[in-house]
C-alpha atoms as a PDB file:
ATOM      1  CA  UNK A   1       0.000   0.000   0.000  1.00  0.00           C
ATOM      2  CA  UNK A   2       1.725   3.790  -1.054  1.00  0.00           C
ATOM      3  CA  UNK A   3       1.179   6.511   1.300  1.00  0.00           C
ATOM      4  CA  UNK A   4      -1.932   8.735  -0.236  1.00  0.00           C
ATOM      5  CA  UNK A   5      -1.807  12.064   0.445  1.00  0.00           C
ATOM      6  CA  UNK A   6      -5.031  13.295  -0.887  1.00  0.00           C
ATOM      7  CA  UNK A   7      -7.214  12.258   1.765  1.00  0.00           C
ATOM      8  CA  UNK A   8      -6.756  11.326   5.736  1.00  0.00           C
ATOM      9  CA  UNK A   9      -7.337   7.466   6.317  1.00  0.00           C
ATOM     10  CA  UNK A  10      -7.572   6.266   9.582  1.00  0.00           C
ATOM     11  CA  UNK A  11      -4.340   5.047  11.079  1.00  0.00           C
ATOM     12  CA  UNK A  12      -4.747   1.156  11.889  1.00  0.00           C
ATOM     13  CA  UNK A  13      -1.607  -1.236  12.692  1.00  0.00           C
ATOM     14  CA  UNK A  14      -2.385  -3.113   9.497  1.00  0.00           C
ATOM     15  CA  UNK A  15      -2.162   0.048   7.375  1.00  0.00           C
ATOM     16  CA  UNK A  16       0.441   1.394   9.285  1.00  0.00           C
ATOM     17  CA  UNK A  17       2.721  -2.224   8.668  1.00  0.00           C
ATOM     18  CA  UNK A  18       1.402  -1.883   5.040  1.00  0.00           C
ATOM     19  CA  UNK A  19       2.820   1.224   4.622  1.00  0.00           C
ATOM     20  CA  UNK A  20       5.408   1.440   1.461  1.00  0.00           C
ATOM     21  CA  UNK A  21       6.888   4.955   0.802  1.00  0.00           C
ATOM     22  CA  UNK A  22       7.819   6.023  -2.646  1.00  0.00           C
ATOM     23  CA  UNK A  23      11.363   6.470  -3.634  1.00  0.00           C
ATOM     24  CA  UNK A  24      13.363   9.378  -3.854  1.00  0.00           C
ATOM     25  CA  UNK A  25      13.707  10.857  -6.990  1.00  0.00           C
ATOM     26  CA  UNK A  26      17.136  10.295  -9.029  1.00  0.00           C
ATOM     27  CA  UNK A  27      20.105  12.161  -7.673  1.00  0.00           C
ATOM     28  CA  UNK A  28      18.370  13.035  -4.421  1.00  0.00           C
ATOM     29  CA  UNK A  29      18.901  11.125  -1.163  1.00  0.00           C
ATOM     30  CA  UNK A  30      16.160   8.720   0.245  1.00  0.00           C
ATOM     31  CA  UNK A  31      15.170   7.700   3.966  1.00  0.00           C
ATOM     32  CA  UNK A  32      16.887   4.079   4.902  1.00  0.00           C
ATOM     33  CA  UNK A  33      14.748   1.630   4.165  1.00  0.00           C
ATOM     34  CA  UNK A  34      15.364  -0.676   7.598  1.00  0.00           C
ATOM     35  CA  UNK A  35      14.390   2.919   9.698  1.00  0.00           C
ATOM     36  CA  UNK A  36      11.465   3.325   8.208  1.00  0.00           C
ATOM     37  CA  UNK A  37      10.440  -0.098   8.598  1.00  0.00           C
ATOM     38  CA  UNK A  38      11.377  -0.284  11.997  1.00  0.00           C
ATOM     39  CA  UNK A  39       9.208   3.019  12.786  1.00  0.00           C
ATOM     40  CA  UNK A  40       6.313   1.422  11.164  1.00  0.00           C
ATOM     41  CA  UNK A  41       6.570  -2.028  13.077  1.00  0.00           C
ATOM     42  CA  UNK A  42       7.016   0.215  16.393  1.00  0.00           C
ATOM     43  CA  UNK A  43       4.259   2.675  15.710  1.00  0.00           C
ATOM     44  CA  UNK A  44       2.171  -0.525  14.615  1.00  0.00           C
ATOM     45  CA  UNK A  45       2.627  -1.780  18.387  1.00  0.00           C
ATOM     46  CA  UNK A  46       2.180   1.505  20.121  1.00  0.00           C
ATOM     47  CA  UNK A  47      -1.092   1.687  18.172  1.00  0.00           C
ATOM     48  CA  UNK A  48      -2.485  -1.968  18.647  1.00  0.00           C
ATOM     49  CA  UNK A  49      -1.501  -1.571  22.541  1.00  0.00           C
ATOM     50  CA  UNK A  50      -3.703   1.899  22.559  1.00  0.00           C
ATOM     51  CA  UNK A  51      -6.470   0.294  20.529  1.00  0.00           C
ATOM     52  CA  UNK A  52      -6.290  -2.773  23.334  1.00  0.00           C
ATOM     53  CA  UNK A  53      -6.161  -0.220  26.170  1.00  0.00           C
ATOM     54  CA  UNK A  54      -8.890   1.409  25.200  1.00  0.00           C
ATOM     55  CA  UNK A  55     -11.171  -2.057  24.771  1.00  0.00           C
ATOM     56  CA  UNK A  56      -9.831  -2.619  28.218  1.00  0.00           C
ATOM     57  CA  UNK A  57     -10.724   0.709  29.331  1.00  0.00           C
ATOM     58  CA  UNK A  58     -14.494   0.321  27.020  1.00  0.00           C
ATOM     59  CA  UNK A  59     -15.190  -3.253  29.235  1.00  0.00           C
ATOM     60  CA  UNK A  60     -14.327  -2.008  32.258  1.00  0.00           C
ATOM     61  CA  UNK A  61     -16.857   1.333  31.860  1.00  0.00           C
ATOM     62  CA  UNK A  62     -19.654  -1.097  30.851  1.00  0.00           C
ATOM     63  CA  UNK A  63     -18.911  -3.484  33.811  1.00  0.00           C
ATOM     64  CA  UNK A  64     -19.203  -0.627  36.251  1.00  0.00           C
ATOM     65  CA  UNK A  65     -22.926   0.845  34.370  1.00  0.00           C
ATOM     66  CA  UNK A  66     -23.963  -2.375  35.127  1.00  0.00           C
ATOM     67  CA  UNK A  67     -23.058  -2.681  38.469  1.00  0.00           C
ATOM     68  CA  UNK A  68     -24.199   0.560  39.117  1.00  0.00           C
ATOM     69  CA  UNK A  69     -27.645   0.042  37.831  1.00  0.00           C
ATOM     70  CA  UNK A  70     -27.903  -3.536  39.379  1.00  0.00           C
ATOM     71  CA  UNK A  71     -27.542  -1.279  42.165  1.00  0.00           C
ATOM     72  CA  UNK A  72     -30.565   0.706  41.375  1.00  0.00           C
ATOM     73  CA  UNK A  73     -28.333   4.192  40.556  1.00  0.00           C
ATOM     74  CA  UNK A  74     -28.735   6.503  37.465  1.00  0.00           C
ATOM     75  CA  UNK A  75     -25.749   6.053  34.970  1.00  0.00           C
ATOM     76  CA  UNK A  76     -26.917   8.314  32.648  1.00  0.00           C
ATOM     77  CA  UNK A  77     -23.689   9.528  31.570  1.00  0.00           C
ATOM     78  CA  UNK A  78     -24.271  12.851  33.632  1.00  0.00           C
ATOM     79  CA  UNK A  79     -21.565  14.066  36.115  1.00  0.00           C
ATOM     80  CA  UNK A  80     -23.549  14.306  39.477  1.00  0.00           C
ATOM     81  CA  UNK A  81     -22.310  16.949  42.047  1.00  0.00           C
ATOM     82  CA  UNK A  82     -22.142  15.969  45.159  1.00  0.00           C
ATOM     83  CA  UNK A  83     -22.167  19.162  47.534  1.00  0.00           C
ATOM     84  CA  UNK A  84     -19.297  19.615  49.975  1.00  0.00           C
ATOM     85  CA  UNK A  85     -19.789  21.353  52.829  1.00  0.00           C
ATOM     86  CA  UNK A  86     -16.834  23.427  53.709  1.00  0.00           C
ATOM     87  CA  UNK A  87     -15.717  24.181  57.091  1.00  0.00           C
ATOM     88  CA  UNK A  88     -14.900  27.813  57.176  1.00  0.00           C
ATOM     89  CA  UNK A  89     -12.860  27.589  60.237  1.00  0.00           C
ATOM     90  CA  UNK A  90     -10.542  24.497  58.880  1.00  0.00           C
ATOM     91  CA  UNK A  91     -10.171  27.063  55.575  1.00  0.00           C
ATOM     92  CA  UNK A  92      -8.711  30.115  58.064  1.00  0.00           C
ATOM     93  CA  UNK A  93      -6.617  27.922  59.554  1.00  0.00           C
ATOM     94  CA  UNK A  94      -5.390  26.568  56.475  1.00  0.00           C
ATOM     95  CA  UNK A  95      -4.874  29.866  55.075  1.00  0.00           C
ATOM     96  CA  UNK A  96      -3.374  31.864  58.522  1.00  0.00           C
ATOM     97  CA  UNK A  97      -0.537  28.819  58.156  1.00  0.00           C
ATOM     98  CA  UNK A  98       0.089  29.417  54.440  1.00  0.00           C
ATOM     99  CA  UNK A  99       0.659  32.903  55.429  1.00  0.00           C
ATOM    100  CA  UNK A 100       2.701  32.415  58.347  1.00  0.00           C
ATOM    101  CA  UNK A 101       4.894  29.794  56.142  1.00  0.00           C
ATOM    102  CA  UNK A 102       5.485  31.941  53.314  1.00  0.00           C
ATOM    103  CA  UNK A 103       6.679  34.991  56.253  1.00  0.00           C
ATOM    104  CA  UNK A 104       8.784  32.545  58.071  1.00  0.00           C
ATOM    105  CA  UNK A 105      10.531  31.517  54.420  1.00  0.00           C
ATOM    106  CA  UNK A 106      10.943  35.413  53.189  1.00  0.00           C
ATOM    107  CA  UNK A 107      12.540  36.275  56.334  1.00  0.00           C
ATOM    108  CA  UNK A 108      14.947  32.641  55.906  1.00  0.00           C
ATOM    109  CA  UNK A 109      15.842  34.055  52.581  1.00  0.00           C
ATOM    110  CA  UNK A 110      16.777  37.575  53.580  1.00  0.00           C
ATOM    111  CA  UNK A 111      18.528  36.170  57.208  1.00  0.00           C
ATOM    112  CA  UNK A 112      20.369  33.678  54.229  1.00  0.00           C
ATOM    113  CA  UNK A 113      21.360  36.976  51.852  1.00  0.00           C
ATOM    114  CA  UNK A 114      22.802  38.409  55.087  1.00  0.00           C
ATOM    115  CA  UNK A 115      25.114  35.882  56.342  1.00  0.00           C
ATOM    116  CA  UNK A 116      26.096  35.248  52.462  1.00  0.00           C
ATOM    117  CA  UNK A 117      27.173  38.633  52.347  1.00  0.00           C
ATOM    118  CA  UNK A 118      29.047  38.541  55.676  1.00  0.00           C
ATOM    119  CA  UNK A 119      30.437  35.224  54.900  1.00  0.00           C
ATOM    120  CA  UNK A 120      32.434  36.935  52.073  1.00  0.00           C
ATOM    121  CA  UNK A 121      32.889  39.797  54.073  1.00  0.00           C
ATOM    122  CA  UNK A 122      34.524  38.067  56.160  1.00  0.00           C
ATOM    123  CA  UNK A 123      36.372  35.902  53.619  1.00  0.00           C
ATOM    124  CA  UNK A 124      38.225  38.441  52.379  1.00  0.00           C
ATOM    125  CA  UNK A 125      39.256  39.480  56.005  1.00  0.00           C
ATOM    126  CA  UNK A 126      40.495  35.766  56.887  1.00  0.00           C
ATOM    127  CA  UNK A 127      42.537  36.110  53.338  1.00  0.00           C
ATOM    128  CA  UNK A 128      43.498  39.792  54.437  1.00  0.00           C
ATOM    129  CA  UNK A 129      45.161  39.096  58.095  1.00  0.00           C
ATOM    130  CA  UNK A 130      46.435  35.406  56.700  1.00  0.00           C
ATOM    131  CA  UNK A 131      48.944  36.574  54.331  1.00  0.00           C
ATOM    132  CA  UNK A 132      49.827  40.101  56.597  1.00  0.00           C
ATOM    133  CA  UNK A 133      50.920  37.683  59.183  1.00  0.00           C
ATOM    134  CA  UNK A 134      52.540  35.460  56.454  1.00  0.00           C
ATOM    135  CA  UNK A 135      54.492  38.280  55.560  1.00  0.00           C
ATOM    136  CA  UNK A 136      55.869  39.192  58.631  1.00  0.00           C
ATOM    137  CA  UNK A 137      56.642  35.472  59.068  1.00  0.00           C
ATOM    138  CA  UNK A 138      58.597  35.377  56.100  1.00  0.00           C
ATOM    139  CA  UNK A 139      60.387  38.907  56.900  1.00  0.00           C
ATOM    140  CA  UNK A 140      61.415  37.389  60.603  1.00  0.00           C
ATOM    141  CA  UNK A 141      62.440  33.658  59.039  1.00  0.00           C
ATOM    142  CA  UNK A 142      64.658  35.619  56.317  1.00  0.00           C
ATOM    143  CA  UNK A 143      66.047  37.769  58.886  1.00  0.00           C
ATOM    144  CA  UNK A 144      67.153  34.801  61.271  1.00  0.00           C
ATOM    145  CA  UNK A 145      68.277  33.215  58.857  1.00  0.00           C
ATOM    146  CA  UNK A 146      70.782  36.330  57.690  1.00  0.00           C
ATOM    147  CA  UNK A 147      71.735  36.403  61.290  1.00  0.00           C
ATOM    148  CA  UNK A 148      72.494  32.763  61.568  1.00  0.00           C
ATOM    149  CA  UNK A 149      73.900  32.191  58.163  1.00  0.00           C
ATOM    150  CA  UNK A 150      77.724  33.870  58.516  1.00  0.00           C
ATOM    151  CA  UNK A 151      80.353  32.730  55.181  1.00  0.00           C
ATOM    152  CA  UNK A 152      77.714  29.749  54.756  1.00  0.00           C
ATOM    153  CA  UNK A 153      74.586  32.319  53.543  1.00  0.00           C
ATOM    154  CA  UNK A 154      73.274  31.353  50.106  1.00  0.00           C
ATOM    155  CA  UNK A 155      70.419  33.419  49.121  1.00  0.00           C
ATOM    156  CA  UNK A 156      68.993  30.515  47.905  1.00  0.00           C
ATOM    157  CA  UNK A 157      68.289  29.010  51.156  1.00  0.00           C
ATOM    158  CA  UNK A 158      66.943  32.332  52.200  1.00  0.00           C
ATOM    159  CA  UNK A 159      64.458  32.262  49.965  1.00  0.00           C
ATOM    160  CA  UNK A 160      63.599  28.996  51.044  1.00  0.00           C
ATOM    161  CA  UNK A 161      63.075  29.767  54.588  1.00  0.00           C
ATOM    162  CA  UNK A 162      61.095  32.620  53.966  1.00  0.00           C
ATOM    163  CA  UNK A 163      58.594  30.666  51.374  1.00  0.00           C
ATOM    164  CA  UNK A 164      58.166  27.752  54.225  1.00  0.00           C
ATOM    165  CA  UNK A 165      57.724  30.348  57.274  1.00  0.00           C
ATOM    166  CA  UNK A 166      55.110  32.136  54.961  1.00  0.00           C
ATOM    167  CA  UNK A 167      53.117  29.215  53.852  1.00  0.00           C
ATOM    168  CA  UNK A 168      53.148  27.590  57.877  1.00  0.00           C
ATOM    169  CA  UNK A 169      51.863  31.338  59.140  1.00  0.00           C
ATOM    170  CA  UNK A 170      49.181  31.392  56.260  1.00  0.00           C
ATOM    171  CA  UNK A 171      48.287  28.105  56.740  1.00  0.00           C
ATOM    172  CA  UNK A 172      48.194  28.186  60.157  1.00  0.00           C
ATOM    173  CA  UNK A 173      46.078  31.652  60.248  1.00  0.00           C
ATOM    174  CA  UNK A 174      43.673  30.607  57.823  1.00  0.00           C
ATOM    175  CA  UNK A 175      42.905  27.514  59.323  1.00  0.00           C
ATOM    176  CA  UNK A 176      42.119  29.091  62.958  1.00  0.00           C
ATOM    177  CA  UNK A 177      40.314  31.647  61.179  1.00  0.00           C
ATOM    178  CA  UNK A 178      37.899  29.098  58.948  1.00  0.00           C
ATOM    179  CA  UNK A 179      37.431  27.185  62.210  1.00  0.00           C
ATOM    180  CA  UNK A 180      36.105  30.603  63.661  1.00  0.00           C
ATOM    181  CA  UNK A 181      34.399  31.664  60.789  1.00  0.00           C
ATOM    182  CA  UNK A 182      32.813  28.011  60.561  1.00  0.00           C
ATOM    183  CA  UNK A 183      30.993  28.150  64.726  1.00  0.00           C
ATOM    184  CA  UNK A 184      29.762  31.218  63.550  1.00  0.00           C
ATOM    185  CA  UNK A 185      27.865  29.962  60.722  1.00  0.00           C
ATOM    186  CA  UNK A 186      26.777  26.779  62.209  1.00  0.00           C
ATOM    187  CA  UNK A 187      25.136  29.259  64.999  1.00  0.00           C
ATOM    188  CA  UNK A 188      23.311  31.099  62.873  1.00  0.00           C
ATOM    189  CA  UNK A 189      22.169  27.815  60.668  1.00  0.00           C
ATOM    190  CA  UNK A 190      20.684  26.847  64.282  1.00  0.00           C
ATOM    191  CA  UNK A 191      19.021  30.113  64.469  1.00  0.00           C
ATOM    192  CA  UNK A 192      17.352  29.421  61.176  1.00  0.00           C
ATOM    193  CA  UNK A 193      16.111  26.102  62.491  1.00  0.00           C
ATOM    194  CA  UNK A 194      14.515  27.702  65.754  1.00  0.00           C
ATOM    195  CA  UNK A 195      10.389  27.996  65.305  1.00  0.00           C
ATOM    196  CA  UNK A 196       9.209  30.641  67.394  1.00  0.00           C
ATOM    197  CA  UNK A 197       6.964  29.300  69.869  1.00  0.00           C
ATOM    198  CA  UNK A 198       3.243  30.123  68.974  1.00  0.00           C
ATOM    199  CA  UNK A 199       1.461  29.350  71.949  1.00  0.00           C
END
């Protein structure tokens, strides 16, 4: 069966597996043939499984009508209503929380921008004071070294010293520093986890 493009047929796993596509014209590239088959024998499936579904689907609607009217209901086809009554109270209460949620999570975001900020505030300051006190490491190791050196001083080896004295200061700094910087953030992450008491 060729693919007619006049008209629109109704897709049905038979047509769809019968399906044979005319070829391209000379000089011009065609679809592979094995892809297009393939397609078809999927889309054939996906079809037939729909088409079963919805039998399924069909038998299971009548079974219910019956039961329904073996059990002396209307199935008329007719959505019936069935009035709920709302408790206006439950619906306050409902709506007082959403409100007190949503203020409790704007003021978590702002509290969150804040300590952001100060967290790199206070970055920058650990960085700061770490390599100042690096420095002056360095500038005291180079000097002791000068001092301790006499006819063996290589300048080499001063360099050395002062390198290693600035990377233990910085290290050292920065590390009680972050530990600082760290008991201050885990207090204020406890702060953010503290409900005020509503009674």
């Amino acid at each position: 069966m060729t693919v007619q493009t006049g008209f629109r047929r109704i897709l049905t796993p038979e047509r769809i597996r019968g399906l044979v596509f005319s070829k391209a014209p000379l000089g011009r590239r065609g679809v592979d043939p094995n892809e297009v088959e393939l397609f078809q024998k999927r889309l054939a499936e996906e079809i037939a499984a729909g088409d079963a579904e919805n039998a399924r689907l069909r038998a299971e609607n009548d079974r219910l009508r019956r039961w329904y009217r073996d059990q002396g209901e209307r199935v008329d086809g007719a959505v019936q209503i069935v009035p709920v009554q709302v408790d206006v109270d439950a619906v306050n209460l409902l709506s007082e929380a959403q409100l007190q949620a949503e203020a409790y999570i704007a003021q978590a975001e702002a509290h969150s921008r804040r300590v952001t900020v100060e967290a790199r505030r206070q970055a920058q300051e650990i960085l700061r004071d770490a390599q100042e006190q690096a420095e002056v490491a360095a500038q005291n190791a180079a000097q002791v070294y000068r001092a301790g050196a006499g006819g063996g001083y290589a300048a080499e080896l001063e360099e050395m010293e002062r390198r290693l004295a600035w990377l233990r200061a910085f290290g050292h700094a920065v590390q009680v520093q972050l530990r600082a910087a760290s008991d201050a953030f885990t207090r204020e992450i406890e702060k953010l986890t503290e409900f005020p008491d509503r009674r």
